[in-house]
N, C-alpha and C. Protein backbone atom coordinates (compact mmCIF):
# COMPACT_ATOMS: atom_id res chain seq x y z
N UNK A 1 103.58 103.65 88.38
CA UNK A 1 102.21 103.74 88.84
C UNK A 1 102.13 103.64 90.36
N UNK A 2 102.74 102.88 91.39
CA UNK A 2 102.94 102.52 92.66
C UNK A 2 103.53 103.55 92.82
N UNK A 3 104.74 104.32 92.41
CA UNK A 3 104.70 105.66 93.05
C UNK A 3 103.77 106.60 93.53
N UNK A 4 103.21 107.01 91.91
CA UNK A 4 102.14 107.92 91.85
C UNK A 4 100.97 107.59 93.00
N UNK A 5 101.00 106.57 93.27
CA UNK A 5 99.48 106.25 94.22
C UNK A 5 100.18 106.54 95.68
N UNK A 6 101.13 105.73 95.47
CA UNK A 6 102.12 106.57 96.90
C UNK A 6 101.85 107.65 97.13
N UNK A 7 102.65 108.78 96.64
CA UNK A 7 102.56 110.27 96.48
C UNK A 7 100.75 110.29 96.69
N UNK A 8 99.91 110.10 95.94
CA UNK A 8 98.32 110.47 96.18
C UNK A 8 98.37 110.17 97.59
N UNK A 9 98.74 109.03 98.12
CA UNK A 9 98.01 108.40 99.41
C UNK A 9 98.89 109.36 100.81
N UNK A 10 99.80 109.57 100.77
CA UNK A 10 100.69 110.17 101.31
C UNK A 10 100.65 111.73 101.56
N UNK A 11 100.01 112.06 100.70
CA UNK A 11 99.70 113.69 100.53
C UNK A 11 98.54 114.05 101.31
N UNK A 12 97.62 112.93 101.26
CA UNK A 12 96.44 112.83 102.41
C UNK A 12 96.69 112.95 103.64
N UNK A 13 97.84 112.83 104.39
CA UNK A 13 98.14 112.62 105.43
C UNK A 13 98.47 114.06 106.42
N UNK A 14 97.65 114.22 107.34
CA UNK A 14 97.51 115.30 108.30
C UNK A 14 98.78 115.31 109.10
N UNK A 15 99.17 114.63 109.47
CA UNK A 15 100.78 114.32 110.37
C UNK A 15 101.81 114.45 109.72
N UNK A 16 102.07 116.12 109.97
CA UNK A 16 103.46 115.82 108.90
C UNK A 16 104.75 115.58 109.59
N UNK A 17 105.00 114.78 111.06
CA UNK A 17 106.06 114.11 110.66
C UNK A 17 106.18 112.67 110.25
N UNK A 18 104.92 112.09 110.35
CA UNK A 18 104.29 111.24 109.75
C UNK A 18 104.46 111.14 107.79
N UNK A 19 103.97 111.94 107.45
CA UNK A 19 104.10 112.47 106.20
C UNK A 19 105.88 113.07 105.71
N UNK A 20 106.30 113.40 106.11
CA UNK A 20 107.99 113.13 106.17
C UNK A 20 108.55 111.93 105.91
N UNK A 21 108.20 111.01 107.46
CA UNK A 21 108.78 109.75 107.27
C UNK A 21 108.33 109.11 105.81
N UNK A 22 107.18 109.16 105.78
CA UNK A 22 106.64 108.11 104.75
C UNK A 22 106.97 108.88 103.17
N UNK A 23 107.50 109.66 102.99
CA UNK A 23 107.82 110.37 101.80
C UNK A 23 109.37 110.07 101.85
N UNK A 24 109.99 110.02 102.81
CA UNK A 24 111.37 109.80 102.67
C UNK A 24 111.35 108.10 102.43
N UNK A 25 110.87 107.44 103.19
CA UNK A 25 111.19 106.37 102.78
C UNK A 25 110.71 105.67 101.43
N UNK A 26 109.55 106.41 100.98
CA UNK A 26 109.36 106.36 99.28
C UNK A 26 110.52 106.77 98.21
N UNK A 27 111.13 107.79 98.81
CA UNK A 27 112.13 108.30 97.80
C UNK A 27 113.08 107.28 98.05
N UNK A 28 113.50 106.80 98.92
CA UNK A 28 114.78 105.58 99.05
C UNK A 28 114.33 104.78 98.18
N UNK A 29 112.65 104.59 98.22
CA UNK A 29 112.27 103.08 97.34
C UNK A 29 112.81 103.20 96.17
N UNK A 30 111.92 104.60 95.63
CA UNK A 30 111.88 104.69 94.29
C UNK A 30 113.29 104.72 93.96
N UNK A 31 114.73 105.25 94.52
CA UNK A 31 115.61 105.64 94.04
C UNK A 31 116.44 104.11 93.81
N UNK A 32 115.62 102.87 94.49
CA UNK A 32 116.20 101.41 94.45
C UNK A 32 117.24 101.35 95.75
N UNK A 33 117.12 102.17 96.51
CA UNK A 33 117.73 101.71 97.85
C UNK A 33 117.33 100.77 98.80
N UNK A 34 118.26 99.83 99.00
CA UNK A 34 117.63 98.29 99.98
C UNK A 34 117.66 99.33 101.43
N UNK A 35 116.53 98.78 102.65
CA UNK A 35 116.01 99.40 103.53
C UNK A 35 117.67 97.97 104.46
N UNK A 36 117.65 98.90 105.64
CA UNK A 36 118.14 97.79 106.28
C UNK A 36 117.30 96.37 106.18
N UNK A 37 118.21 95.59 106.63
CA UNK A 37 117.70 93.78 106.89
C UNK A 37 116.56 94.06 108.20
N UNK A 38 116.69 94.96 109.58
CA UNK A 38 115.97 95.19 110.11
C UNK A 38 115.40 96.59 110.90
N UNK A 39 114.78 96.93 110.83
CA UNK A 39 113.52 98.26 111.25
C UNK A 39 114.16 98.65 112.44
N UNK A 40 115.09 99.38 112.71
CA UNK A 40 115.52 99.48 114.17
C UNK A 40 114.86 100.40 115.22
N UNK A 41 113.42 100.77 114.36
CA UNK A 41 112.86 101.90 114.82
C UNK A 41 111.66 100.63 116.12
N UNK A 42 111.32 99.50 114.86
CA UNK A 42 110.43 98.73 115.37
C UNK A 42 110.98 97.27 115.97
N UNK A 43 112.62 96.98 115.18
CA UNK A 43 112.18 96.03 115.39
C UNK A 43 111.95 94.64 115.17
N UNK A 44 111.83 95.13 113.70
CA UNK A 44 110.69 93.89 113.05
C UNK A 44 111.63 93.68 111.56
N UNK A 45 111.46 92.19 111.40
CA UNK A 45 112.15 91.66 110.22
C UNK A 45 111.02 92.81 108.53
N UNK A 46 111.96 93.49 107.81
CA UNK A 46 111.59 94.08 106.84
C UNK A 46 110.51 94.23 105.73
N UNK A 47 110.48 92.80 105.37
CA UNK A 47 109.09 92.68 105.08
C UNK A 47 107.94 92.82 105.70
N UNK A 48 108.02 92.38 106.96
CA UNK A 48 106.71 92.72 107.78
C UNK A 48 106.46 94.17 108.50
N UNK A 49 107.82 94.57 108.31
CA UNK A 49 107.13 96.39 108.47
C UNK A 49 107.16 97.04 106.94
N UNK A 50 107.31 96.32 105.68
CA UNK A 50 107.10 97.16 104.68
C UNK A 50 105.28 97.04 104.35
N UNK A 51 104.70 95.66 105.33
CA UNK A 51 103.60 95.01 105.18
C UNK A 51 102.97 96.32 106.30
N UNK A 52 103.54 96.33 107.05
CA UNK A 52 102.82 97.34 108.29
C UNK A 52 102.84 98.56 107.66
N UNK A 53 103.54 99.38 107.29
CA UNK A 53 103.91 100.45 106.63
C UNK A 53 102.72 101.17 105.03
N UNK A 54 102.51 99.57 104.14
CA UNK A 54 101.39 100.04 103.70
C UNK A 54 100.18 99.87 104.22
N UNK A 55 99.94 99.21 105.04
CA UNK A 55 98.62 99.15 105.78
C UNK A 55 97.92 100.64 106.59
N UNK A 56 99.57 101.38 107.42
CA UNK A 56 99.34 102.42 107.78
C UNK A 56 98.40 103.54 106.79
N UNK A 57 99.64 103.63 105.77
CA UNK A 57 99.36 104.39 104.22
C UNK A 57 97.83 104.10 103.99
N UNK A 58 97.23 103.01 103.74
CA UNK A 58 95.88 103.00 103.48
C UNK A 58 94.63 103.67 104.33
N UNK A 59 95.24 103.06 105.39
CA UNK A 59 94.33 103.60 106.91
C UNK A 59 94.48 104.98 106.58
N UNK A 60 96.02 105.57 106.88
CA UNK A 60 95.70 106.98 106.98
C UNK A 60 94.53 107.91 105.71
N UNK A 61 95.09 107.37 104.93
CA UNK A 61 94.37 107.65 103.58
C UNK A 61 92.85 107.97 103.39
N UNK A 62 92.37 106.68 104.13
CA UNK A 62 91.10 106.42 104.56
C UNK A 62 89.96 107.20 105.25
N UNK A 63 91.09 107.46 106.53
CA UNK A 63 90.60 108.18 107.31
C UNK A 63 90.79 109.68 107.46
N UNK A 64 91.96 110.42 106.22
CA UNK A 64 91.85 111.47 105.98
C UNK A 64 91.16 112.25 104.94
């Protein structure tokens, strides 16, 4: 079910390299791949960018 709403929320998204990233890193989820220990894009200890990451997802969602 958390996929599927993924995929809905994600498909909304006007930025497709935006929409890339966030589809690739769904498929790692779903496939049960651990993300690194840390975000080297951000940064930030993992949980709190998987916390940032759906927040984005909603916003974008929202506002598309």
């Amino acid at each position: 079910m958390a996929f599927e709403r993924a995929m809905m929320l994600i498909d909304r998204i006007a930025d497709r390299e935006r929409k890339d990233y966030l589809l690739s890193l769904t498929a790692v989820k779903e496939l049960g791949l651990s993300p690194a220990p840390i975000d080297l894009e951000k940064h930030l200890p993992t949980k709190r960018v998987e916390a940032n990451r759906a927040q984005e997802i909603e916003s974008a969602a929202d506002s598309g």
